[in-house]
Protein backbone atom coordinates (compact mmCIF):
# COMPACT_ATOMS: atom_id res chain seq x y z
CA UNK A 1 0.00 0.00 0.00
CA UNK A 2 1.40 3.32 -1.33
CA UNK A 3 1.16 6.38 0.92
CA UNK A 4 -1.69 7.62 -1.42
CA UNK A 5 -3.46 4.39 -0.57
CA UNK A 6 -2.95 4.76 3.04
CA UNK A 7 -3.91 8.41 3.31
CA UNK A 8 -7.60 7.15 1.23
CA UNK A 9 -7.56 4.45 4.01
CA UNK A 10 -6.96 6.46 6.96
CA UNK A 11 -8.50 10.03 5.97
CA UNK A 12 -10.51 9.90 8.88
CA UNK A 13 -7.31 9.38 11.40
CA UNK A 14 -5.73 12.24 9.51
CA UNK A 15 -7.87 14.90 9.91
CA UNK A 16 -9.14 13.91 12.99
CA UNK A 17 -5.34 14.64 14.58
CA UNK A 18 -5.42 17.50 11.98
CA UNK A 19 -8.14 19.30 13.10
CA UNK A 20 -6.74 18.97 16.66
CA UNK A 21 -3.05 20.03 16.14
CA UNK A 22 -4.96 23.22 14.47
CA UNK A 23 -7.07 23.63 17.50
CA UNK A 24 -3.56 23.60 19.86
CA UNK A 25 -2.34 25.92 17.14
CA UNK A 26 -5.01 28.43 17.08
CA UNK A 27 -5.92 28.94 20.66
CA UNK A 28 -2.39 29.11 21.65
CA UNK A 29 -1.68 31.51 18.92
CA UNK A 30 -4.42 33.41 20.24
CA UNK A 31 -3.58 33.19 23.56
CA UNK A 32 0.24 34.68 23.15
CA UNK A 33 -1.63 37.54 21.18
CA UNK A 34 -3.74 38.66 23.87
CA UNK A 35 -1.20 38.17 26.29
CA UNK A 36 1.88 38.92 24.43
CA UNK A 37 0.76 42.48 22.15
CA UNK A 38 -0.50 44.27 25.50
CA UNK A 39 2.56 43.11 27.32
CA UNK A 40 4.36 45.04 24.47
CA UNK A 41 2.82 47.88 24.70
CA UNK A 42 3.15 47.83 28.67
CA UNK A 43 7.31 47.33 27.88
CA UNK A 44 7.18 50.57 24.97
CA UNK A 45 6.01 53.04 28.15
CA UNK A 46 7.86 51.19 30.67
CA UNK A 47 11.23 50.97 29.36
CA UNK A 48 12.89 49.41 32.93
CA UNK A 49 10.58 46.44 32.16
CA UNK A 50 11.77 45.94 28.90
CA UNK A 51 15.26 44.14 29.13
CA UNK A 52 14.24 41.81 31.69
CA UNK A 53 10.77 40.55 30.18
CA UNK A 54 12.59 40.17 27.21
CA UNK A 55 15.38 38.03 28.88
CA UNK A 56 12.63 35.87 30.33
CA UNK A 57 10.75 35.30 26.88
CA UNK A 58 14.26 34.38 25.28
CA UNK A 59 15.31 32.20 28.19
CA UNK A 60 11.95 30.59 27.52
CA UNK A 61 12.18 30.04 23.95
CA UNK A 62 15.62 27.79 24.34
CA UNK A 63 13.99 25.61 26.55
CA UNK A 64 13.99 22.41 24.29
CA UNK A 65 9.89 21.80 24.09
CA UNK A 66 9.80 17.83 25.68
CA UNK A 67 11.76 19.65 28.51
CA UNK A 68 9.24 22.13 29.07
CA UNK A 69 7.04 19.68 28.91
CA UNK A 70 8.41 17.68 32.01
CA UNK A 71 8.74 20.67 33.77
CA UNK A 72 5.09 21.69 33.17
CA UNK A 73 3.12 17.82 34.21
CA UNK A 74 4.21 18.79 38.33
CA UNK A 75 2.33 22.38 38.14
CA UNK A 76 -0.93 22.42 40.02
CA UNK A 77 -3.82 24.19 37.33
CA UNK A 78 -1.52 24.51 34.03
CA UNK A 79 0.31 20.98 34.29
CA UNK A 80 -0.52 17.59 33.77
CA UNK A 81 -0.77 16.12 30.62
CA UNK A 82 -2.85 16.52 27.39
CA UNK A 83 -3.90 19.48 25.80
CA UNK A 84 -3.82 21.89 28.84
CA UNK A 85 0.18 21.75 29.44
CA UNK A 86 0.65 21.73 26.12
CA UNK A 87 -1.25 24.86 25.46
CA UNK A 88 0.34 26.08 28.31
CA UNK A 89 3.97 25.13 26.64
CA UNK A 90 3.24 27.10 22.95
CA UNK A 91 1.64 29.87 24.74
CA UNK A 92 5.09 30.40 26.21
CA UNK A 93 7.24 29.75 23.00
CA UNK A 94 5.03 31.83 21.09
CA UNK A 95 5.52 35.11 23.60
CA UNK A 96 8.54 36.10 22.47
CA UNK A 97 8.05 37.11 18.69
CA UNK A 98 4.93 38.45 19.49
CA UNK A 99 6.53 40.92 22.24
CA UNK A 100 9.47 41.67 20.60
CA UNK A 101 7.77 42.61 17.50
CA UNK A 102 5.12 44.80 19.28
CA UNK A 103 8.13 46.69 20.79
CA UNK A 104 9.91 47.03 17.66
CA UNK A 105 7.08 48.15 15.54
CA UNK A 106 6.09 50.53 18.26
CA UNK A 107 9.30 52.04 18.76
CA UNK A 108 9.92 51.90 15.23
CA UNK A 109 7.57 54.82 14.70
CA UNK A 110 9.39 58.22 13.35
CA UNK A 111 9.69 60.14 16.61
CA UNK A 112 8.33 63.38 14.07
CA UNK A 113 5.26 61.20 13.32
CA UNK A 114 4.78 61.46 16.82
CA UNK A 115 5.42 65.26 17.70
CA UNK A 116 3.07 65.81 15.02
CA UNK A 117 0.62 63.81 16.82
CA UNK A 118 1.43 65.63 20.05
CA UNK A 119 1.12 69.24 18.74
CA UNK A 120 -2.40 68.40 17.47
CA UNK A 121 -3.75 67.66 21.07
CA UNK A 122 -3.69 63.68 21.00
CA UNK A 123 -3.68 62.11 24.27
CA UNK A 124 -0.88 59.32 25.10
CA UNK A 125 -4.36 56.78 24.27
CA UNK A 126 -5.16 58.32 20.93
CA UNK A 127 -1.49 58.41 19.57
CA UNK A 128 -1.04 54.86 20.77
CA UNK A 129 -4.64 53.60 19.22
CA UNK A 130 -4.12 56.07 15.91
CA UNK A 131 -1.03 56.92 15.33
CA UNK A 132 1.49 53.60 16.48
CA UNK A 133 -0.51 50.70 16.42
CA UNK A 134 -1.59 51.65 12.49
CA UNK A 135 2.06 52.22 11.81
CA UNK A 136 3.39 49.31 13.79
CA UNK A 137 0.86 46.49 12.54
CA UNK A 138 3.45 45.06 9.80
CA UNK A 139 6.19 44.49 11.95
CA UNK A 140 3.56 43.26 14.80
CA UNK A 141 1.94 40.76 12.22
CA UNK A 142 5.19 39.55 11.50
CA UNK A 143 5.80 38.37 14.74
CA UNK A 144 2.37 36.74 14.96
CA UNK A 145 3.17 35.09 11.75
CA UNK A 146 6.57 33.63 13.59
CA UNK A 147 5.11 32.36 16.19
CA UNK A 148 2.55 31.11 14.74
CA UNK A 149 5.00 28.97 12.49
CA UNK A 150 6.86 28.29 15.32
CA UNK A 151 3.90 26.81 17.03
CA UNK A 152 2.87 24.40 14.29
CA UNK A 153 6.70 22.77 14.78
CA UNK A 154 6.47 22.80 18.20
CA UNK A 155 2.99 21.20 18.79
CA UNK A 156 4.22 18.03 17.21
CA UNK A 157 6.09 17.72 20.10
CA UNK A 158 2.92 18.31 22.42
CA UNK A 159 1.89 14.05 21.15
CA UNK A 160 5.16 13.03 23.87
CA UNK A 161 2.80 14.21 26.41
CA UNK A 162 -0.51 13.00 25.08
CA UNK A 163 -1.86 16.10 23.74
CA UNK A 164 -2.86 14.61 20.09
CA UNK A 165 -2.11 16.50 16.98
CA UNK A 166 -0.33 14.93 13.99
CA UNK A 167 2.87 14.17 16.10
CA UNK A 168 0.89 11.08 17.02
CA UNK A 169 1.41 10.05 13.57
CA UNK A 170 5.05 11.04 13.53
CA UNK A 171 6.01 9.71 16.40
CA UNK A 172 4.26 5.80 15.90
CA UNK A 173 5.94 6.02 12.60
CA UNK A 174 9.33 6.69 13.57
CA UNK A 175 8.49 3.38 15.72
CA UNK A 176 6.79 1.54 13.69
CA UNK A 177 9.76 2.24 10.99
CA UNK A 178 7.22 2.76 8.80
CA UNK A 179 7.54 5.92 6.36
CA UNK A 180 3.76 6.35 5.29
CA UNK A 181 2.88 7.20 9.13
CA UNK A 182 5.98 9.83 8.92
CA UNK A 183 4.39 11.45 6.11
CA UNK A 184 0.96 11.44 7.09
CA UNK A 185 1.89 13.77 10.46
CA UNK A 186 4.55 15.56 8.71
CA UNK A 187 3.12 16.45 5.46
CA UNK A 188 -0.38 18.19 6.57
CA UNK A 189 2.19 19.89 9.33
CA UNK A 190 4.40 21.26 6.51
CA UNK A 191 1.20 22.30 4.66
CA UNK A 192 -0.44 24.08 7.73
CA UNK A 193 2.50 25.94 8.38
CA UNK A 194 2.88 26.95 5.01
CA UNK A 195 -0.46 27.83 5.07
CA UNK A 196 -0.29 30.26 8.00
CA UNK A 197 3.16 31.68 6.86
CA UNK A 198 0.92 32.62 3.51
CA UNK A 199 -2.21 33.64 4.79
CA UNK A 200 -1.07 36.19 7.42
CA UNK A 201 1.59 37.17 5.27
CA UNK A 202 -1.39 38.26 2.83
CA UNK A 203 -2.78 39.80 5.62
CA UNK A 204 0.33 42.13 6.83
CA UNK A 205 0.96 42.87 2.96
CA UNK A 206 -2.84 43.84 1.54
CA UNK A 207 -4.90 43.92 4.58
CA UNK A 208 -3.09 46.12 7.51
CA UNK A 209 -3.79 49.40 6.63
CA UNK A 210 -6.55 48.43 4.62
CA UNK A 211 -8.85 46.68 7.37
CA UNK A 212 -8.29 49.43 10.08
CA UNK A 213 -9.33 52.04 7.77
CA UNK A 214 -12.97 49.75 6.75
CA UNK A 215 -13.57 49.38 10.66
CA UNK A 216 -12.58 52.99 11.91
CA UNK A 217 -15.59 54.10 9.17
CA UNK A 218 -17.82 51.13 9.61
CA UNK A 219 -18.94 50.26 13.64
CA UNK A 220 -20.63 47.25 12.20
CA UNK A 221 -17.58 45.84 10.38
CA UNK A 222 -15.91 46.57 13.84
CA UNK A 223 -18.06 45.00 15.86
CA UNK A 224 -18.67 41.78 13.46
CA UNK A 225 -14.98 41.46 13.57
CA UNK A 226 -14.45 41.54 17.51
CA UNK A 227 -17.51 38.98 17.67
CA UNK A 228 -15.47 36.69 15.24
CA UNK A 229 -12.69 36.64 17.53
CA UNK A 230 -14.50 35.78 19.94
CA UNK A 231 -16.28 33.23 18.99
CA UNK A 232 -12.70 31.54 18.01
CA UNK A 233 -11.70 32.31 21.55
CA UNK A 234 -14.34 31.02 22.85
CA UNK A 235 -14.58 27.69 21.18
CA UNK A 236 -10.95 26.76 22.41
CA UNK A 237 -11.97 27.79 25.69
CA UNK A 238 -15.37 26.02 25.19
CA UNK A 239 -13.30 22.65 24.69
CA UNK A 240 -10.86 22.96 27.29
CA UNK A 241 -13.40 23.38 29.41
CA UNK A 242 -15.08 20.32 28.08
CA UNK A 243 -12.37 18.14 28.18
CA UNK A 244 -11.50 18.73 31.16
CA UNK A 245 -14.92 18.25 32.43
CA UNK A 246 -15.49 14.85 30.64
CA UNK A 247 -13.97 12.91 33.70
CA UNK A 248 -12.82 8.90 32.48
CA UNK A 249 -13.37 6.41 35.62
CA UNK A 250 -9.95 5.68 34.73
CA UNK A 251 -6.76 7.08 32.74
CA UNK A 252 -4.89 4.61 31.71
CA UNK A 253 -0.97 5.55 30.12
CA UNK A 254 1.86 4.36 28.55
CA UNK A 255 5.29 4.65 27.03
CA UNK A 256 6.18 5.82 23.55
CA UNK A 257 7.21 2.52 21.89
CA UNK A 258 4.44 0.02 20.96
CA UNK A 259 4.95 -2.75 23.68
CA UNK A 260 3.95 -0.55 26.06
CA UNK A 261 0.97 0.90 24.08
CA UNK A 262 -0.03 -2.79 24.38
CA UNK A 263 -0.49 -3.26 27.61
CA UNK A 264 -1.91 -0.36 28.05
CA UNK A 265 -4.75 -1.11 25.79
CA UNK A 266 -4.92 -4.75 26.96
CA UNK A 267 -5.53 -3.17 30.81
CA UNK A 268 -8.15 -0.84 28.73
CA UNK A 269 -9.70 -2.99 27.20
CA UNK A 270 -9.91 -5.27 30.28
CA UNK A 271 -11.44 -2.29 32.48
CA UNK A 272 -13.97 -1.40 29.54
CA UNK A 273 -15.20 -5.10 29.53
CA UNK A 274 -16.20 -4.40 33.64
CA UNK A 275 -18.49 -1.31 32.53
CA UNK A 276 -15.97 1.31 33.30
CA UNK A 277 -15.31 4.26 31.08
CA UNK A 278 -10.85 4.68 29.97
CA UNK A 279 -9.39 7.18 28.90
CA UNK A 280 -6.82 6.54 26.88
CA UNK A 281 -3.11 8.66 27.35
CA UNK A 282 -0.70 6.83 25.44
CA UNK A 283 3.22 6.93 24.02
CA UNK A 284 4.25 9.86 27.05
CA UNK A 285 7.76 10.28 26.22
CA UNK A 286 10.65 9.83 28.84
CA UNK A 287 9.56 9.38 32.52
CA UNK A 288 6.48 11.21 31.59
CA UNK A 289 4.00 8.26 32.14
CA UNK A 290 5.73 7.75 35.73
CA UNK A 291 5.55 11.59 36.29
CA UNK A 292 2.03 11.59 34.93
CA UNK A 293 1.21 8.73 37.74
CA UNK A 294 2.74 10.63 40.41
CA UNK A 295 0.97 13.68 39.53
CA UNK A 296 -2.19 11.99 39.52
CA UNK A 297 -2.67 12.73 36.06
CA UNK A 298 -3.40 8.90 35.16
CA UNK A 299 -4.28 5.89 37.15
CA UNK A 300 -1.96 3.18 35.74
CA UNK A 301 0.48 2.18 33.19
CA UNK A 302 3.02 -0.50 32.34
CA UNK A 303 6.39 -0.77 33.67
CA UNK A 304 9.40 -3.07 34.16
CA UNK A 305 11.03 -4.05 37.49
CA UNK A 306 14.68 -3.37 36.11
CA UNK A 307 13.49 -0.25 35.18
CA UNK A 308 11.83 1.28 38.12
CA UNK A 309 14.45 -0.23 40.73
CA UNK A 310 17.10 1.92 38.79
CA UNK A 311 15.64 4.77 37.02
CA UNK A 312 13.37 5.56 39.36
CA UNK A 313 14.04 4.24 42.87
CA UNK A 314 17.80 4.72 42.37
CA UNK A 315 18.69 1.29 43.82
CA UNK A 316 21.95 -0.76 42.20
CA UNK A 317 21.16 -3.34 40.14
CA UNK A 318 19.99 -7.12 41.20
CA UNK A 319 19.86 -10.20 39.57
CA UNK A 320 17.27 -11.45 41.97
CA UNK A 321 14.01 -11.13 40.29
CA UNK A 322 11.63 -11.82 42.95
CA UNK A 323 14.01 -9.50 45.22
CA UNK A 324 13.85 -7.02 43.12
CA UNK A 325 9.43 -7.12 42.40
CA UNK A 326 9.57 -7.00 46.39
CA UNK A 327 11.66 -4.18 46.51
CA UNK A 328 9.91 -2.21 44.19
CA UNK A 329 6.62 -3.07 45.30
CA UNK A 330 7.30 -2.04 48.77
CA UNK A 331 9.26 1.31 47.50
CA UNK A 332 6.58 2.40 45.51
CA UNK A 333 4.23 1.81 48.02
CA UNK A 334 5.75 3.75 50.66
CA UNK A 335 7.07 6.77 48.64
CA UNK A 336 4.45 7.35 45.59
CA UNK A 337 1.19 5.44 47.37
CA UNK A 338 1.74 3.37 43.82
CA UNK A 339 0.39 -0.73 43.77
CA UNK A 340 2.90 -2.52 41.84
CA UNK A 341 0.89 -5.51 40.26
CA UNK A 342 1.55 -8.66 40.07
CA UNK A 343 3.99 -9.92 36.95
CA UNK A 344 2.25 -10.19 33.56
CA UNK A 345 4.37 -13.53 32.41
CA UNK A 346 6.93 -12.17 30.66
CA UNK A 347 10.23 -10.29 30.70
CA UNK A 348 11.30 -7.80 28.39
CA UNK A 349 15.26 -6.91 28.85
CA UNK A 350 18.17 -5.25 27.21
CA UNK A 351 18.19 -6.69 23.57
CA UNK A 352 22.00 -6.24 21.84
CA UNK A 353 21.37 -7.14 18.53
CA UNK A 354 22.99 -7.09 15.14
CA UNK A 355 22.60 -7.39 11.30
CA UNK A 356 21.76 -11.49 11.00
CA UNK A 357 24.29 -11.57 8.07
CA UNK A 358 26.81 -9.96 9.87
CA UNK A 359 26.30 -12.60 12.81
CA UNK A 360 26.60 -15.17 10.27
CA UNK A 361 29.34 -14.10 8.52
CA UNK A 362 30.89 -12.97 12.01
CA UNK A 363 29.74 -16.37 14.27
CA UNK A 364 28.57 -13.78 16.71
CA UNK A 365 26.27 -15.39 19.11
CA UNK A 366 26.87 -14.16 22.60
CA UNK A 367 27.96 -10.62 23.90
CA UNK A 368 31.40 -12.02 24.63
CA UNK A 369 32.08 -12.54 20.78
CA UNK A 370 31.62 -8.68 19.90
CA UNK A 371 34.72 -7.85 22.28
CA UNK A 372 37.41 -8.87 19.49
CA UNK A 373 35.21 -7.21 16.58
CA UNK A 374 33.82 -4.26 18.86
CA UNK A 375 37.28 -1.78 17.73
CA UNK A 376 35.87 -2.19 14.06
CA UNK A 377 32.20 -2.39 14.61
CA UNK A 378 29.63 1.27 14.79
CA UNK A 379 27.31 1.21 17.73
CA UNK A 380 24.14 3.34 17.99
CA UNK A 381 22.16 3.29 21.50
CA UNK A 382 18.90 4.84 22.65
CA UNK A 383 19.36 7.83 25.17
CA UNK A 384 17.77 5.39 27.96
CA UNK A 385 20.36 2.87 27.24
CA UNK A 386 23.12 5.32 27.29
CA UNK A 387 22.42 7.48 30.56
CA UNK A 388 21.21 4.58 32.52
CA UNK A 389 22.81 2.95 35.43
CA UNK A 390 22.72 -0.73 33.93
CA UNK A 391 23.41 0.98 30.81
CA UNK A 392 26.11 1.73 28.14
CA UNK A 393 28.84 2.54 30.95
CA UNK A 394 28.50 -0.87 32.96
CA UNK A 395 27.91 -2.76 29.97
CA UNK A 396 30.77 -1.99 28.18
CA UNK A 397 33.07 -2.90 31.31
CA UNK A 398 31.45 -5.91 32.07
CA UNK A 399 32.15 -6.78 28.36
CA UNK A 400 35.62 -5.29 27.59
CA UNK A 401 33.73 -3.47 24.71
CA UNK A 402 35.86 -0.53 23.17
CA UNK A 403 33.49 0.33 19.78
CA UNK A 404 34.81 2.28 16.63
CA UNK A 405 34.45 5.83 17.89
CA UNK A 406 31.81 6.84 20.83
CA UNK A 407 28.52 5.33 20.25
CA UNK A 408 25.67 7.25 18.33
CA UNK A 409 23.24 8.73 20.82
CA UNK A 410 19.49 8.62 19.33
CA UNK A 411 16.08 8.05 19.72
CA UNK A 412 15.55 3.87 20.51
CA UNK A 413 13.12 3.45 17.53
CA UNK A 414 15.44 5.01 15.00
CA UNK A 415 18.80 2.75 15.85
CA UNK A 416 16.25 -0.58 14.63
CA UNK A 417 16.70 1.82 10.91
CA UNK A 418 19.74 2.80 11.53
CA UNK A 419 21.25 -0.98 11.79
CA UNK A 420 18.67 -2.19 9.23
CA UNK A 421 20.09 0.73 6.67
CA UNK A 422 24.25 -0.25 7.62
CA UNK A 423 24.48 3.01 9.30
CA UNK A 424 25.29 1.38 12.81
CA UNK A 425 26.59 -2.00 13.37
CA UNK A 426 25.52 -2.66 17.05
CA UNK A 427 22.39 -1.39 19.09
CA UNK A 428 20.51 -2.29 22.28
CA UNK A 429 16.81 -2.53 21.77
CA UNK A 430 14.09 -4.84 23.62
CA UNK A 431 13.85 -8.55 23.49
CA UNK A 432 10.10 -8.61 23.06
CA UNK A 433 10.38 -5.93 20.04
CA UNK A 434 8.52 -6.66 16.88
CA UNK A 435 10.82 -5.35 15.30
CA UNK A 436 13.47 -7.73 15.76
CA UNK A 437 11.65 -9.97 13.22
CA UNK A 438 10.46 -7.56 11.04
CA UNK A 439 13.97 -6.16 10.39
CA UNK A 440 15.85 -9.26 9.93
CA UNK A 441 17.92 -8.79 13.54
CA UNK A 442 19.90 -11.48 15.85
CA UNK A 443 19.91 -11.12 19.38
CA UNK A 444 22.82 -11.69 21.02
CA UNK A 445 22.87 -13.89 24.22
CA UNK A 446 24.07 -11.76 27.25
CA UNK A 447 26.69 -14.55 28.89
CA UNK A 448 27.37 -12.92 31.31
CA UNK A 449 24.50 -11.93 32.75
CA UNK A 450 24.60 -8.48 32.97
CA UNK A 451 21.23 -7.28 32.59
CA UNK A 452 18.70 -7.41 35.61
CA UNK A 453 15.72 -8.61 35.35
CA UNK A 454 12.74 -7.05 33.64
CA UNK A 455 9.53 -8.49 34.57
CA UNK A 456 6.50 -6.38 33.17
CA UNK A 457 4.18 -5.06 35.51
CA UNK A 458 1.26 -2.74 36.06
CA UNK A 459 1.71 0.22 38.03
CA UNK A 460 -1.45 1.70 39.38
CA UNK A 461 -2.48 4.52 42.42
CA UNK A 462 -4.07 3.28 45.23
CA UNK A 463 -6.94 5.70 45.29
CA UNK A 464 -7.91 4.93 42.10
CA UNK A 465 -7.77 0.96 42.94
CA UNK A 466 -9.66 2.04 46.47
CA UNK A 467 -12.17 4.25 44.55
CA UNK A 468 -12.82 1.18 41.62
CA UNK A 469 -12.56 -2.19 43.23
CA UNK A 470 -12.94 -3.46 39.40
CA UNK A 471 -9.42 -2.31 38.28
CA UNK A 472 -7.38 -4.62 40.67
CA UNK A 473 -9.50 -7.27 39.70
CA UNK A 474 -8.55 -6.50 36.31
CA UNK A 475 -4.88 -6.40 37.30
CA UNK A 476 -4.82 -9.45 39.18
CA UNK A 477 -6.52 -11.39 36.92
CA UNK A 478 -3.93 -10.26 33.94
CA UNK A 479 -1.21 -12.06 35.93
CA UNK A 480 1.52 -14.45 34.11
CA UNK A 481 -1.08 -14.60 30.83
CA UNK A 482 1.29 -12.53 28.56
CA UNK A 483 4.37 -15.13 27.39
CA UNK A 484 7.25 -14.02 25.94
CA UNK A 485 6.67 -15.86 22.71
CA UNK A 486 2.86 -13.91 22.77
CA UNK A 487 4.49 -10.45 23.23
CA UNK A 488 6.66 -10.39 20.50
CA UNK A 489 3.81 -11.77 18.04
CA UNK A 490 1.55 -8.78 19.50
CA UNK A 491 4.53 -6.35 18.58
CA UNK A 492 5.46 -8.04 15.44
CA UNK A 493 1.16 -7.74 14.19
CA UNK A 494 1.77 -3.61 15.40
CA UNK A 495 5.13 -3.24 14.38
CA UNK A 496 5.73 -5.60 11.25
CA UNK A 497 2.00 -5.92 9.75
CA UNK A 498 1.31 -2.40 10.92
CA UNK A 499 -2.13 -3.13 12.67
CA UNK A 500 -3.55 -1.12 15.06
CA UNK A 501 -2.64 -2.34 18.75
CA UNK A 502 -6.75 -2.04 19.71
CA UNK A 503 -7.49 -4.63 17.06
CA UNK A 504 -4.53 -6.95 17.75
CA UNK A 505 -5.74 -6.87 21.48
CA UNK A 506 -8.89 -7.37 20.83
CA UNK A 507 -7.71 -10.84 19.26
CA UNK A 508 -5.72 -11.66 21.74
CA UNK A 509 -8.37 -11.47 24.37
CA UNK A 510 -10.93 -13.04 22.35
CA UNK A 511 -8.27 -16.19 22.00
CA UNK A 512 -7.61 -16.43 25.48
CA UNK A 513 -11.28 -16.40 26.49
CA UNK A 514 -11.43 -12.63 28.08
């Protein structure tokens, strides 16, 4: 199926996370105007303001975005996750054209223009409203139209903390290695920021002088315009307001990579079967989910023992795998009020794998073999694998492992395309990943038994489990029915037949008789 085919097969997908990413656009856009152009004007007759508002707007705009992000989910009223924080987040990128341009246009006026204005009688109001604003509105549009731009670029980002938009799209593709998904997010993204770059464009180049001068003779035209606006402010208020309103019995997250979309959906699913109503908030980038449970901002995901003992309870690493589920249960209990579920059947660890021709051609078959081939061999590792505790550091003195050059840092679904396109020779992914198959990779057996152990688990609050007596029977009743042979056929339907994980779920429950 060509990308044309997929687009006709998906359309409704498409504009569905189309229409929202312009929604996040639009009333953040909106909001940064109303906020950002009075602010301006405050800065033009307060000039002490000026240098440090503008420091905080630029300090704000290097902030990488999935940064600001975490830092946003903790805040009490504007954090979380969804499309409040990430309003929240391009509201704050978007301040600083706006601001800077309103000062520059304003200031920007001829100081004569102004004495002229003066020796007429004007008051500081009229001059402002009649005089600067008229002259100023190019250079103010422009920085509308910037951060406007900016903000379609930006809200991709917003999908790493479950705030929709066509990132969704980008983001499962990147995972799924599967170009048409890529395209479908980033194509209509390209095209809406074109779009906006063109149509206000049209609007600072015909319309500026143009439109002031209809509504400063026409009331009517005045008034029809200020209802417009706020109507448009209005809806996006109208459907914050509403979505934050429409309260799920439970929230259910998960991880960005497609294992853990899983078994989210398989909880979901499992929950909606008892009458309750989910809502889903999947693929949270980075420690988001477990920052997201914390916060309160969903009920439960999936997680791995290994994982929590050292990422997030800080503990060294064990190769005691009931010692370790009893550790973290009882850590998690006392410090986050968290219920660590029982173990879902399978474990998912550290995966090092390579090309299968090159283990072939190399007779690589445990970790051990790479150290006499590691000096001419690329590796590429996710960012988890590489900043980790029972990561890259450990592993490569347990192993004696001295690669060609420093490894390549990157994103954990693009080293599976980077080794399948030759550009790495060596990654770590996950031993239950789809992918694995799909791709044409060989796991190498770890000999030495480096990794801990990774049993997958369900993470959920206690209130919510006290509040819904349901979703621990749920939990409990998911215990040891997930093999590891099962989980990397789920993956492999996602990842290598590129179905969607509710429907491959839904088959998997129906075959085991849930």
């Amino acid at each position: 199926m060509n990308f044309f085919e997929f687009i006709l097969r998906n359309w409704r997908e498409v504009l569905g996370l189309t229409g929202e990413h312009l929604l996040l656009v639009a009333v953040s856009t909106l909001i940064a105007v109303a906020v950002g152009l009075p602010l301006g004007l405050v800065l033009t007759r307060r000039t002490s303001l000026k240098r440090p508002v503008l420091a905080v707007a630029n300090i704000l705009q290097t902030v990488p975005s999935l940064a600001l992000f975490g830092f946003i989910i903790p805040l009490k009223y504007v954090g979380g996750i969804g499309w409040h924080p990430a309003v929240v987040a391009l509201v704050l990128y978007a301040l600083l054209p706006v601001i800077r341009n309103t000062v520059t246009g304003v200031e920007g006026v001829e100081r004569s223009v102004r004495e002229a204005a003066v020796a007429m009688g004007m008051t500081d109001r009229q001059i402002l409203r009649q005089v600067e604003l008229p002259l100023a509105a190019p250079v103010i549009l422009a920085g509308v139209r910037v951060a406007t731009v900016i903000s379609v670029g930006v809200a991709t980002i917003a999908a790493a903390i479950g705030a929709g938009g066509l990132g969704t799209l980008i983001f499962r593709g990147l995972r799924q290695y599967d170009n048409r998904l890529i395209l479908a997010g980033a194509v209509p993204a390209a095209l809406l920021a074109l779009a906006a770059d063109a149509g206000i464009g049209l609007i600072e180049s015909r319309l500026a002088a143009r439109r002031r001068a209809a509504l400063k003779r026409n009331p009517v035209a005045r008034r029809v315009a200020l209802a417009g606006l706020a109507i448009i402010i209005l809806m996006g208020v109208g459907f914050a307001l509403w979505n934050r309103s429409a309260k799920a019995d439970v929230r259910v997250g998960s991880k960005d990579f497609t294992e853990s979309v899983i078994l989210a959906e398989i909880y979901a699913q499992g929950l909606e079967a008892r009458g309750l109503k989910v809502e889903r908030r999947y693929e949270l980038g980075g420690n988001l989910a477990h920052d997201a449970l914390v916060a309160g901002e969903v009920d439960a995901y999936p997680e791995y023992t290994g994982t929590s003992l050292m990422s997030i309870l800080k503990h060294p690493p064990m190769t005691d795998a009931r010692a370790v589920y009893e550790l973290v249960k009882s850590d998690y209990a006392a410090r986050f009020d968290v219920e660590v579920g029982p173990p879902l059947g399978f474990e998912d660890t550290f995966a090092v794998l390579v090309r299968a021709d090159d283990a072939r051609k190399l007779n690589l078959k445990n970790i051990s073999d790479l150290t006499p081939r590691a000096p001419s061999m690329r590796a590429g590792f996710g960012q988890d694998f590489m900043s980790r505790p029972d990561g890259y550091e450990g592993f490569a003195r347990a192993y004696g492992l001295q690669f060609n050059g420093r490894p390549r840092e990157m994103d954990l679904s693009l080293s599976y395309r980077a080794l399948a396109e030759g550009q790495v020779d060596v990654i770590a992914g996950n031993s239950t990943d789809g992918m694995i198959a799909a791709l044409g990779l060989t796991q190498l057996e770890d000999d030495r038994h480096y990794f801990p152990p990774y049993e997958a688990v369900l993470l959920l609050r206690r209130d919510a489990l006290e509040r819904l007596p349901a979703a621990r029977e749920v939990s409990q009743k998911l215990a040891g029915s997930i093999s590891t042979e099962e989980m990397r056929r789920l993956n492999y339907e996602v990842d290598g037949n590129k179905r969607p994980a509710a429907d491959v779920v839904r088959e998997w429950r129906r075959a085991k008789g849930l």
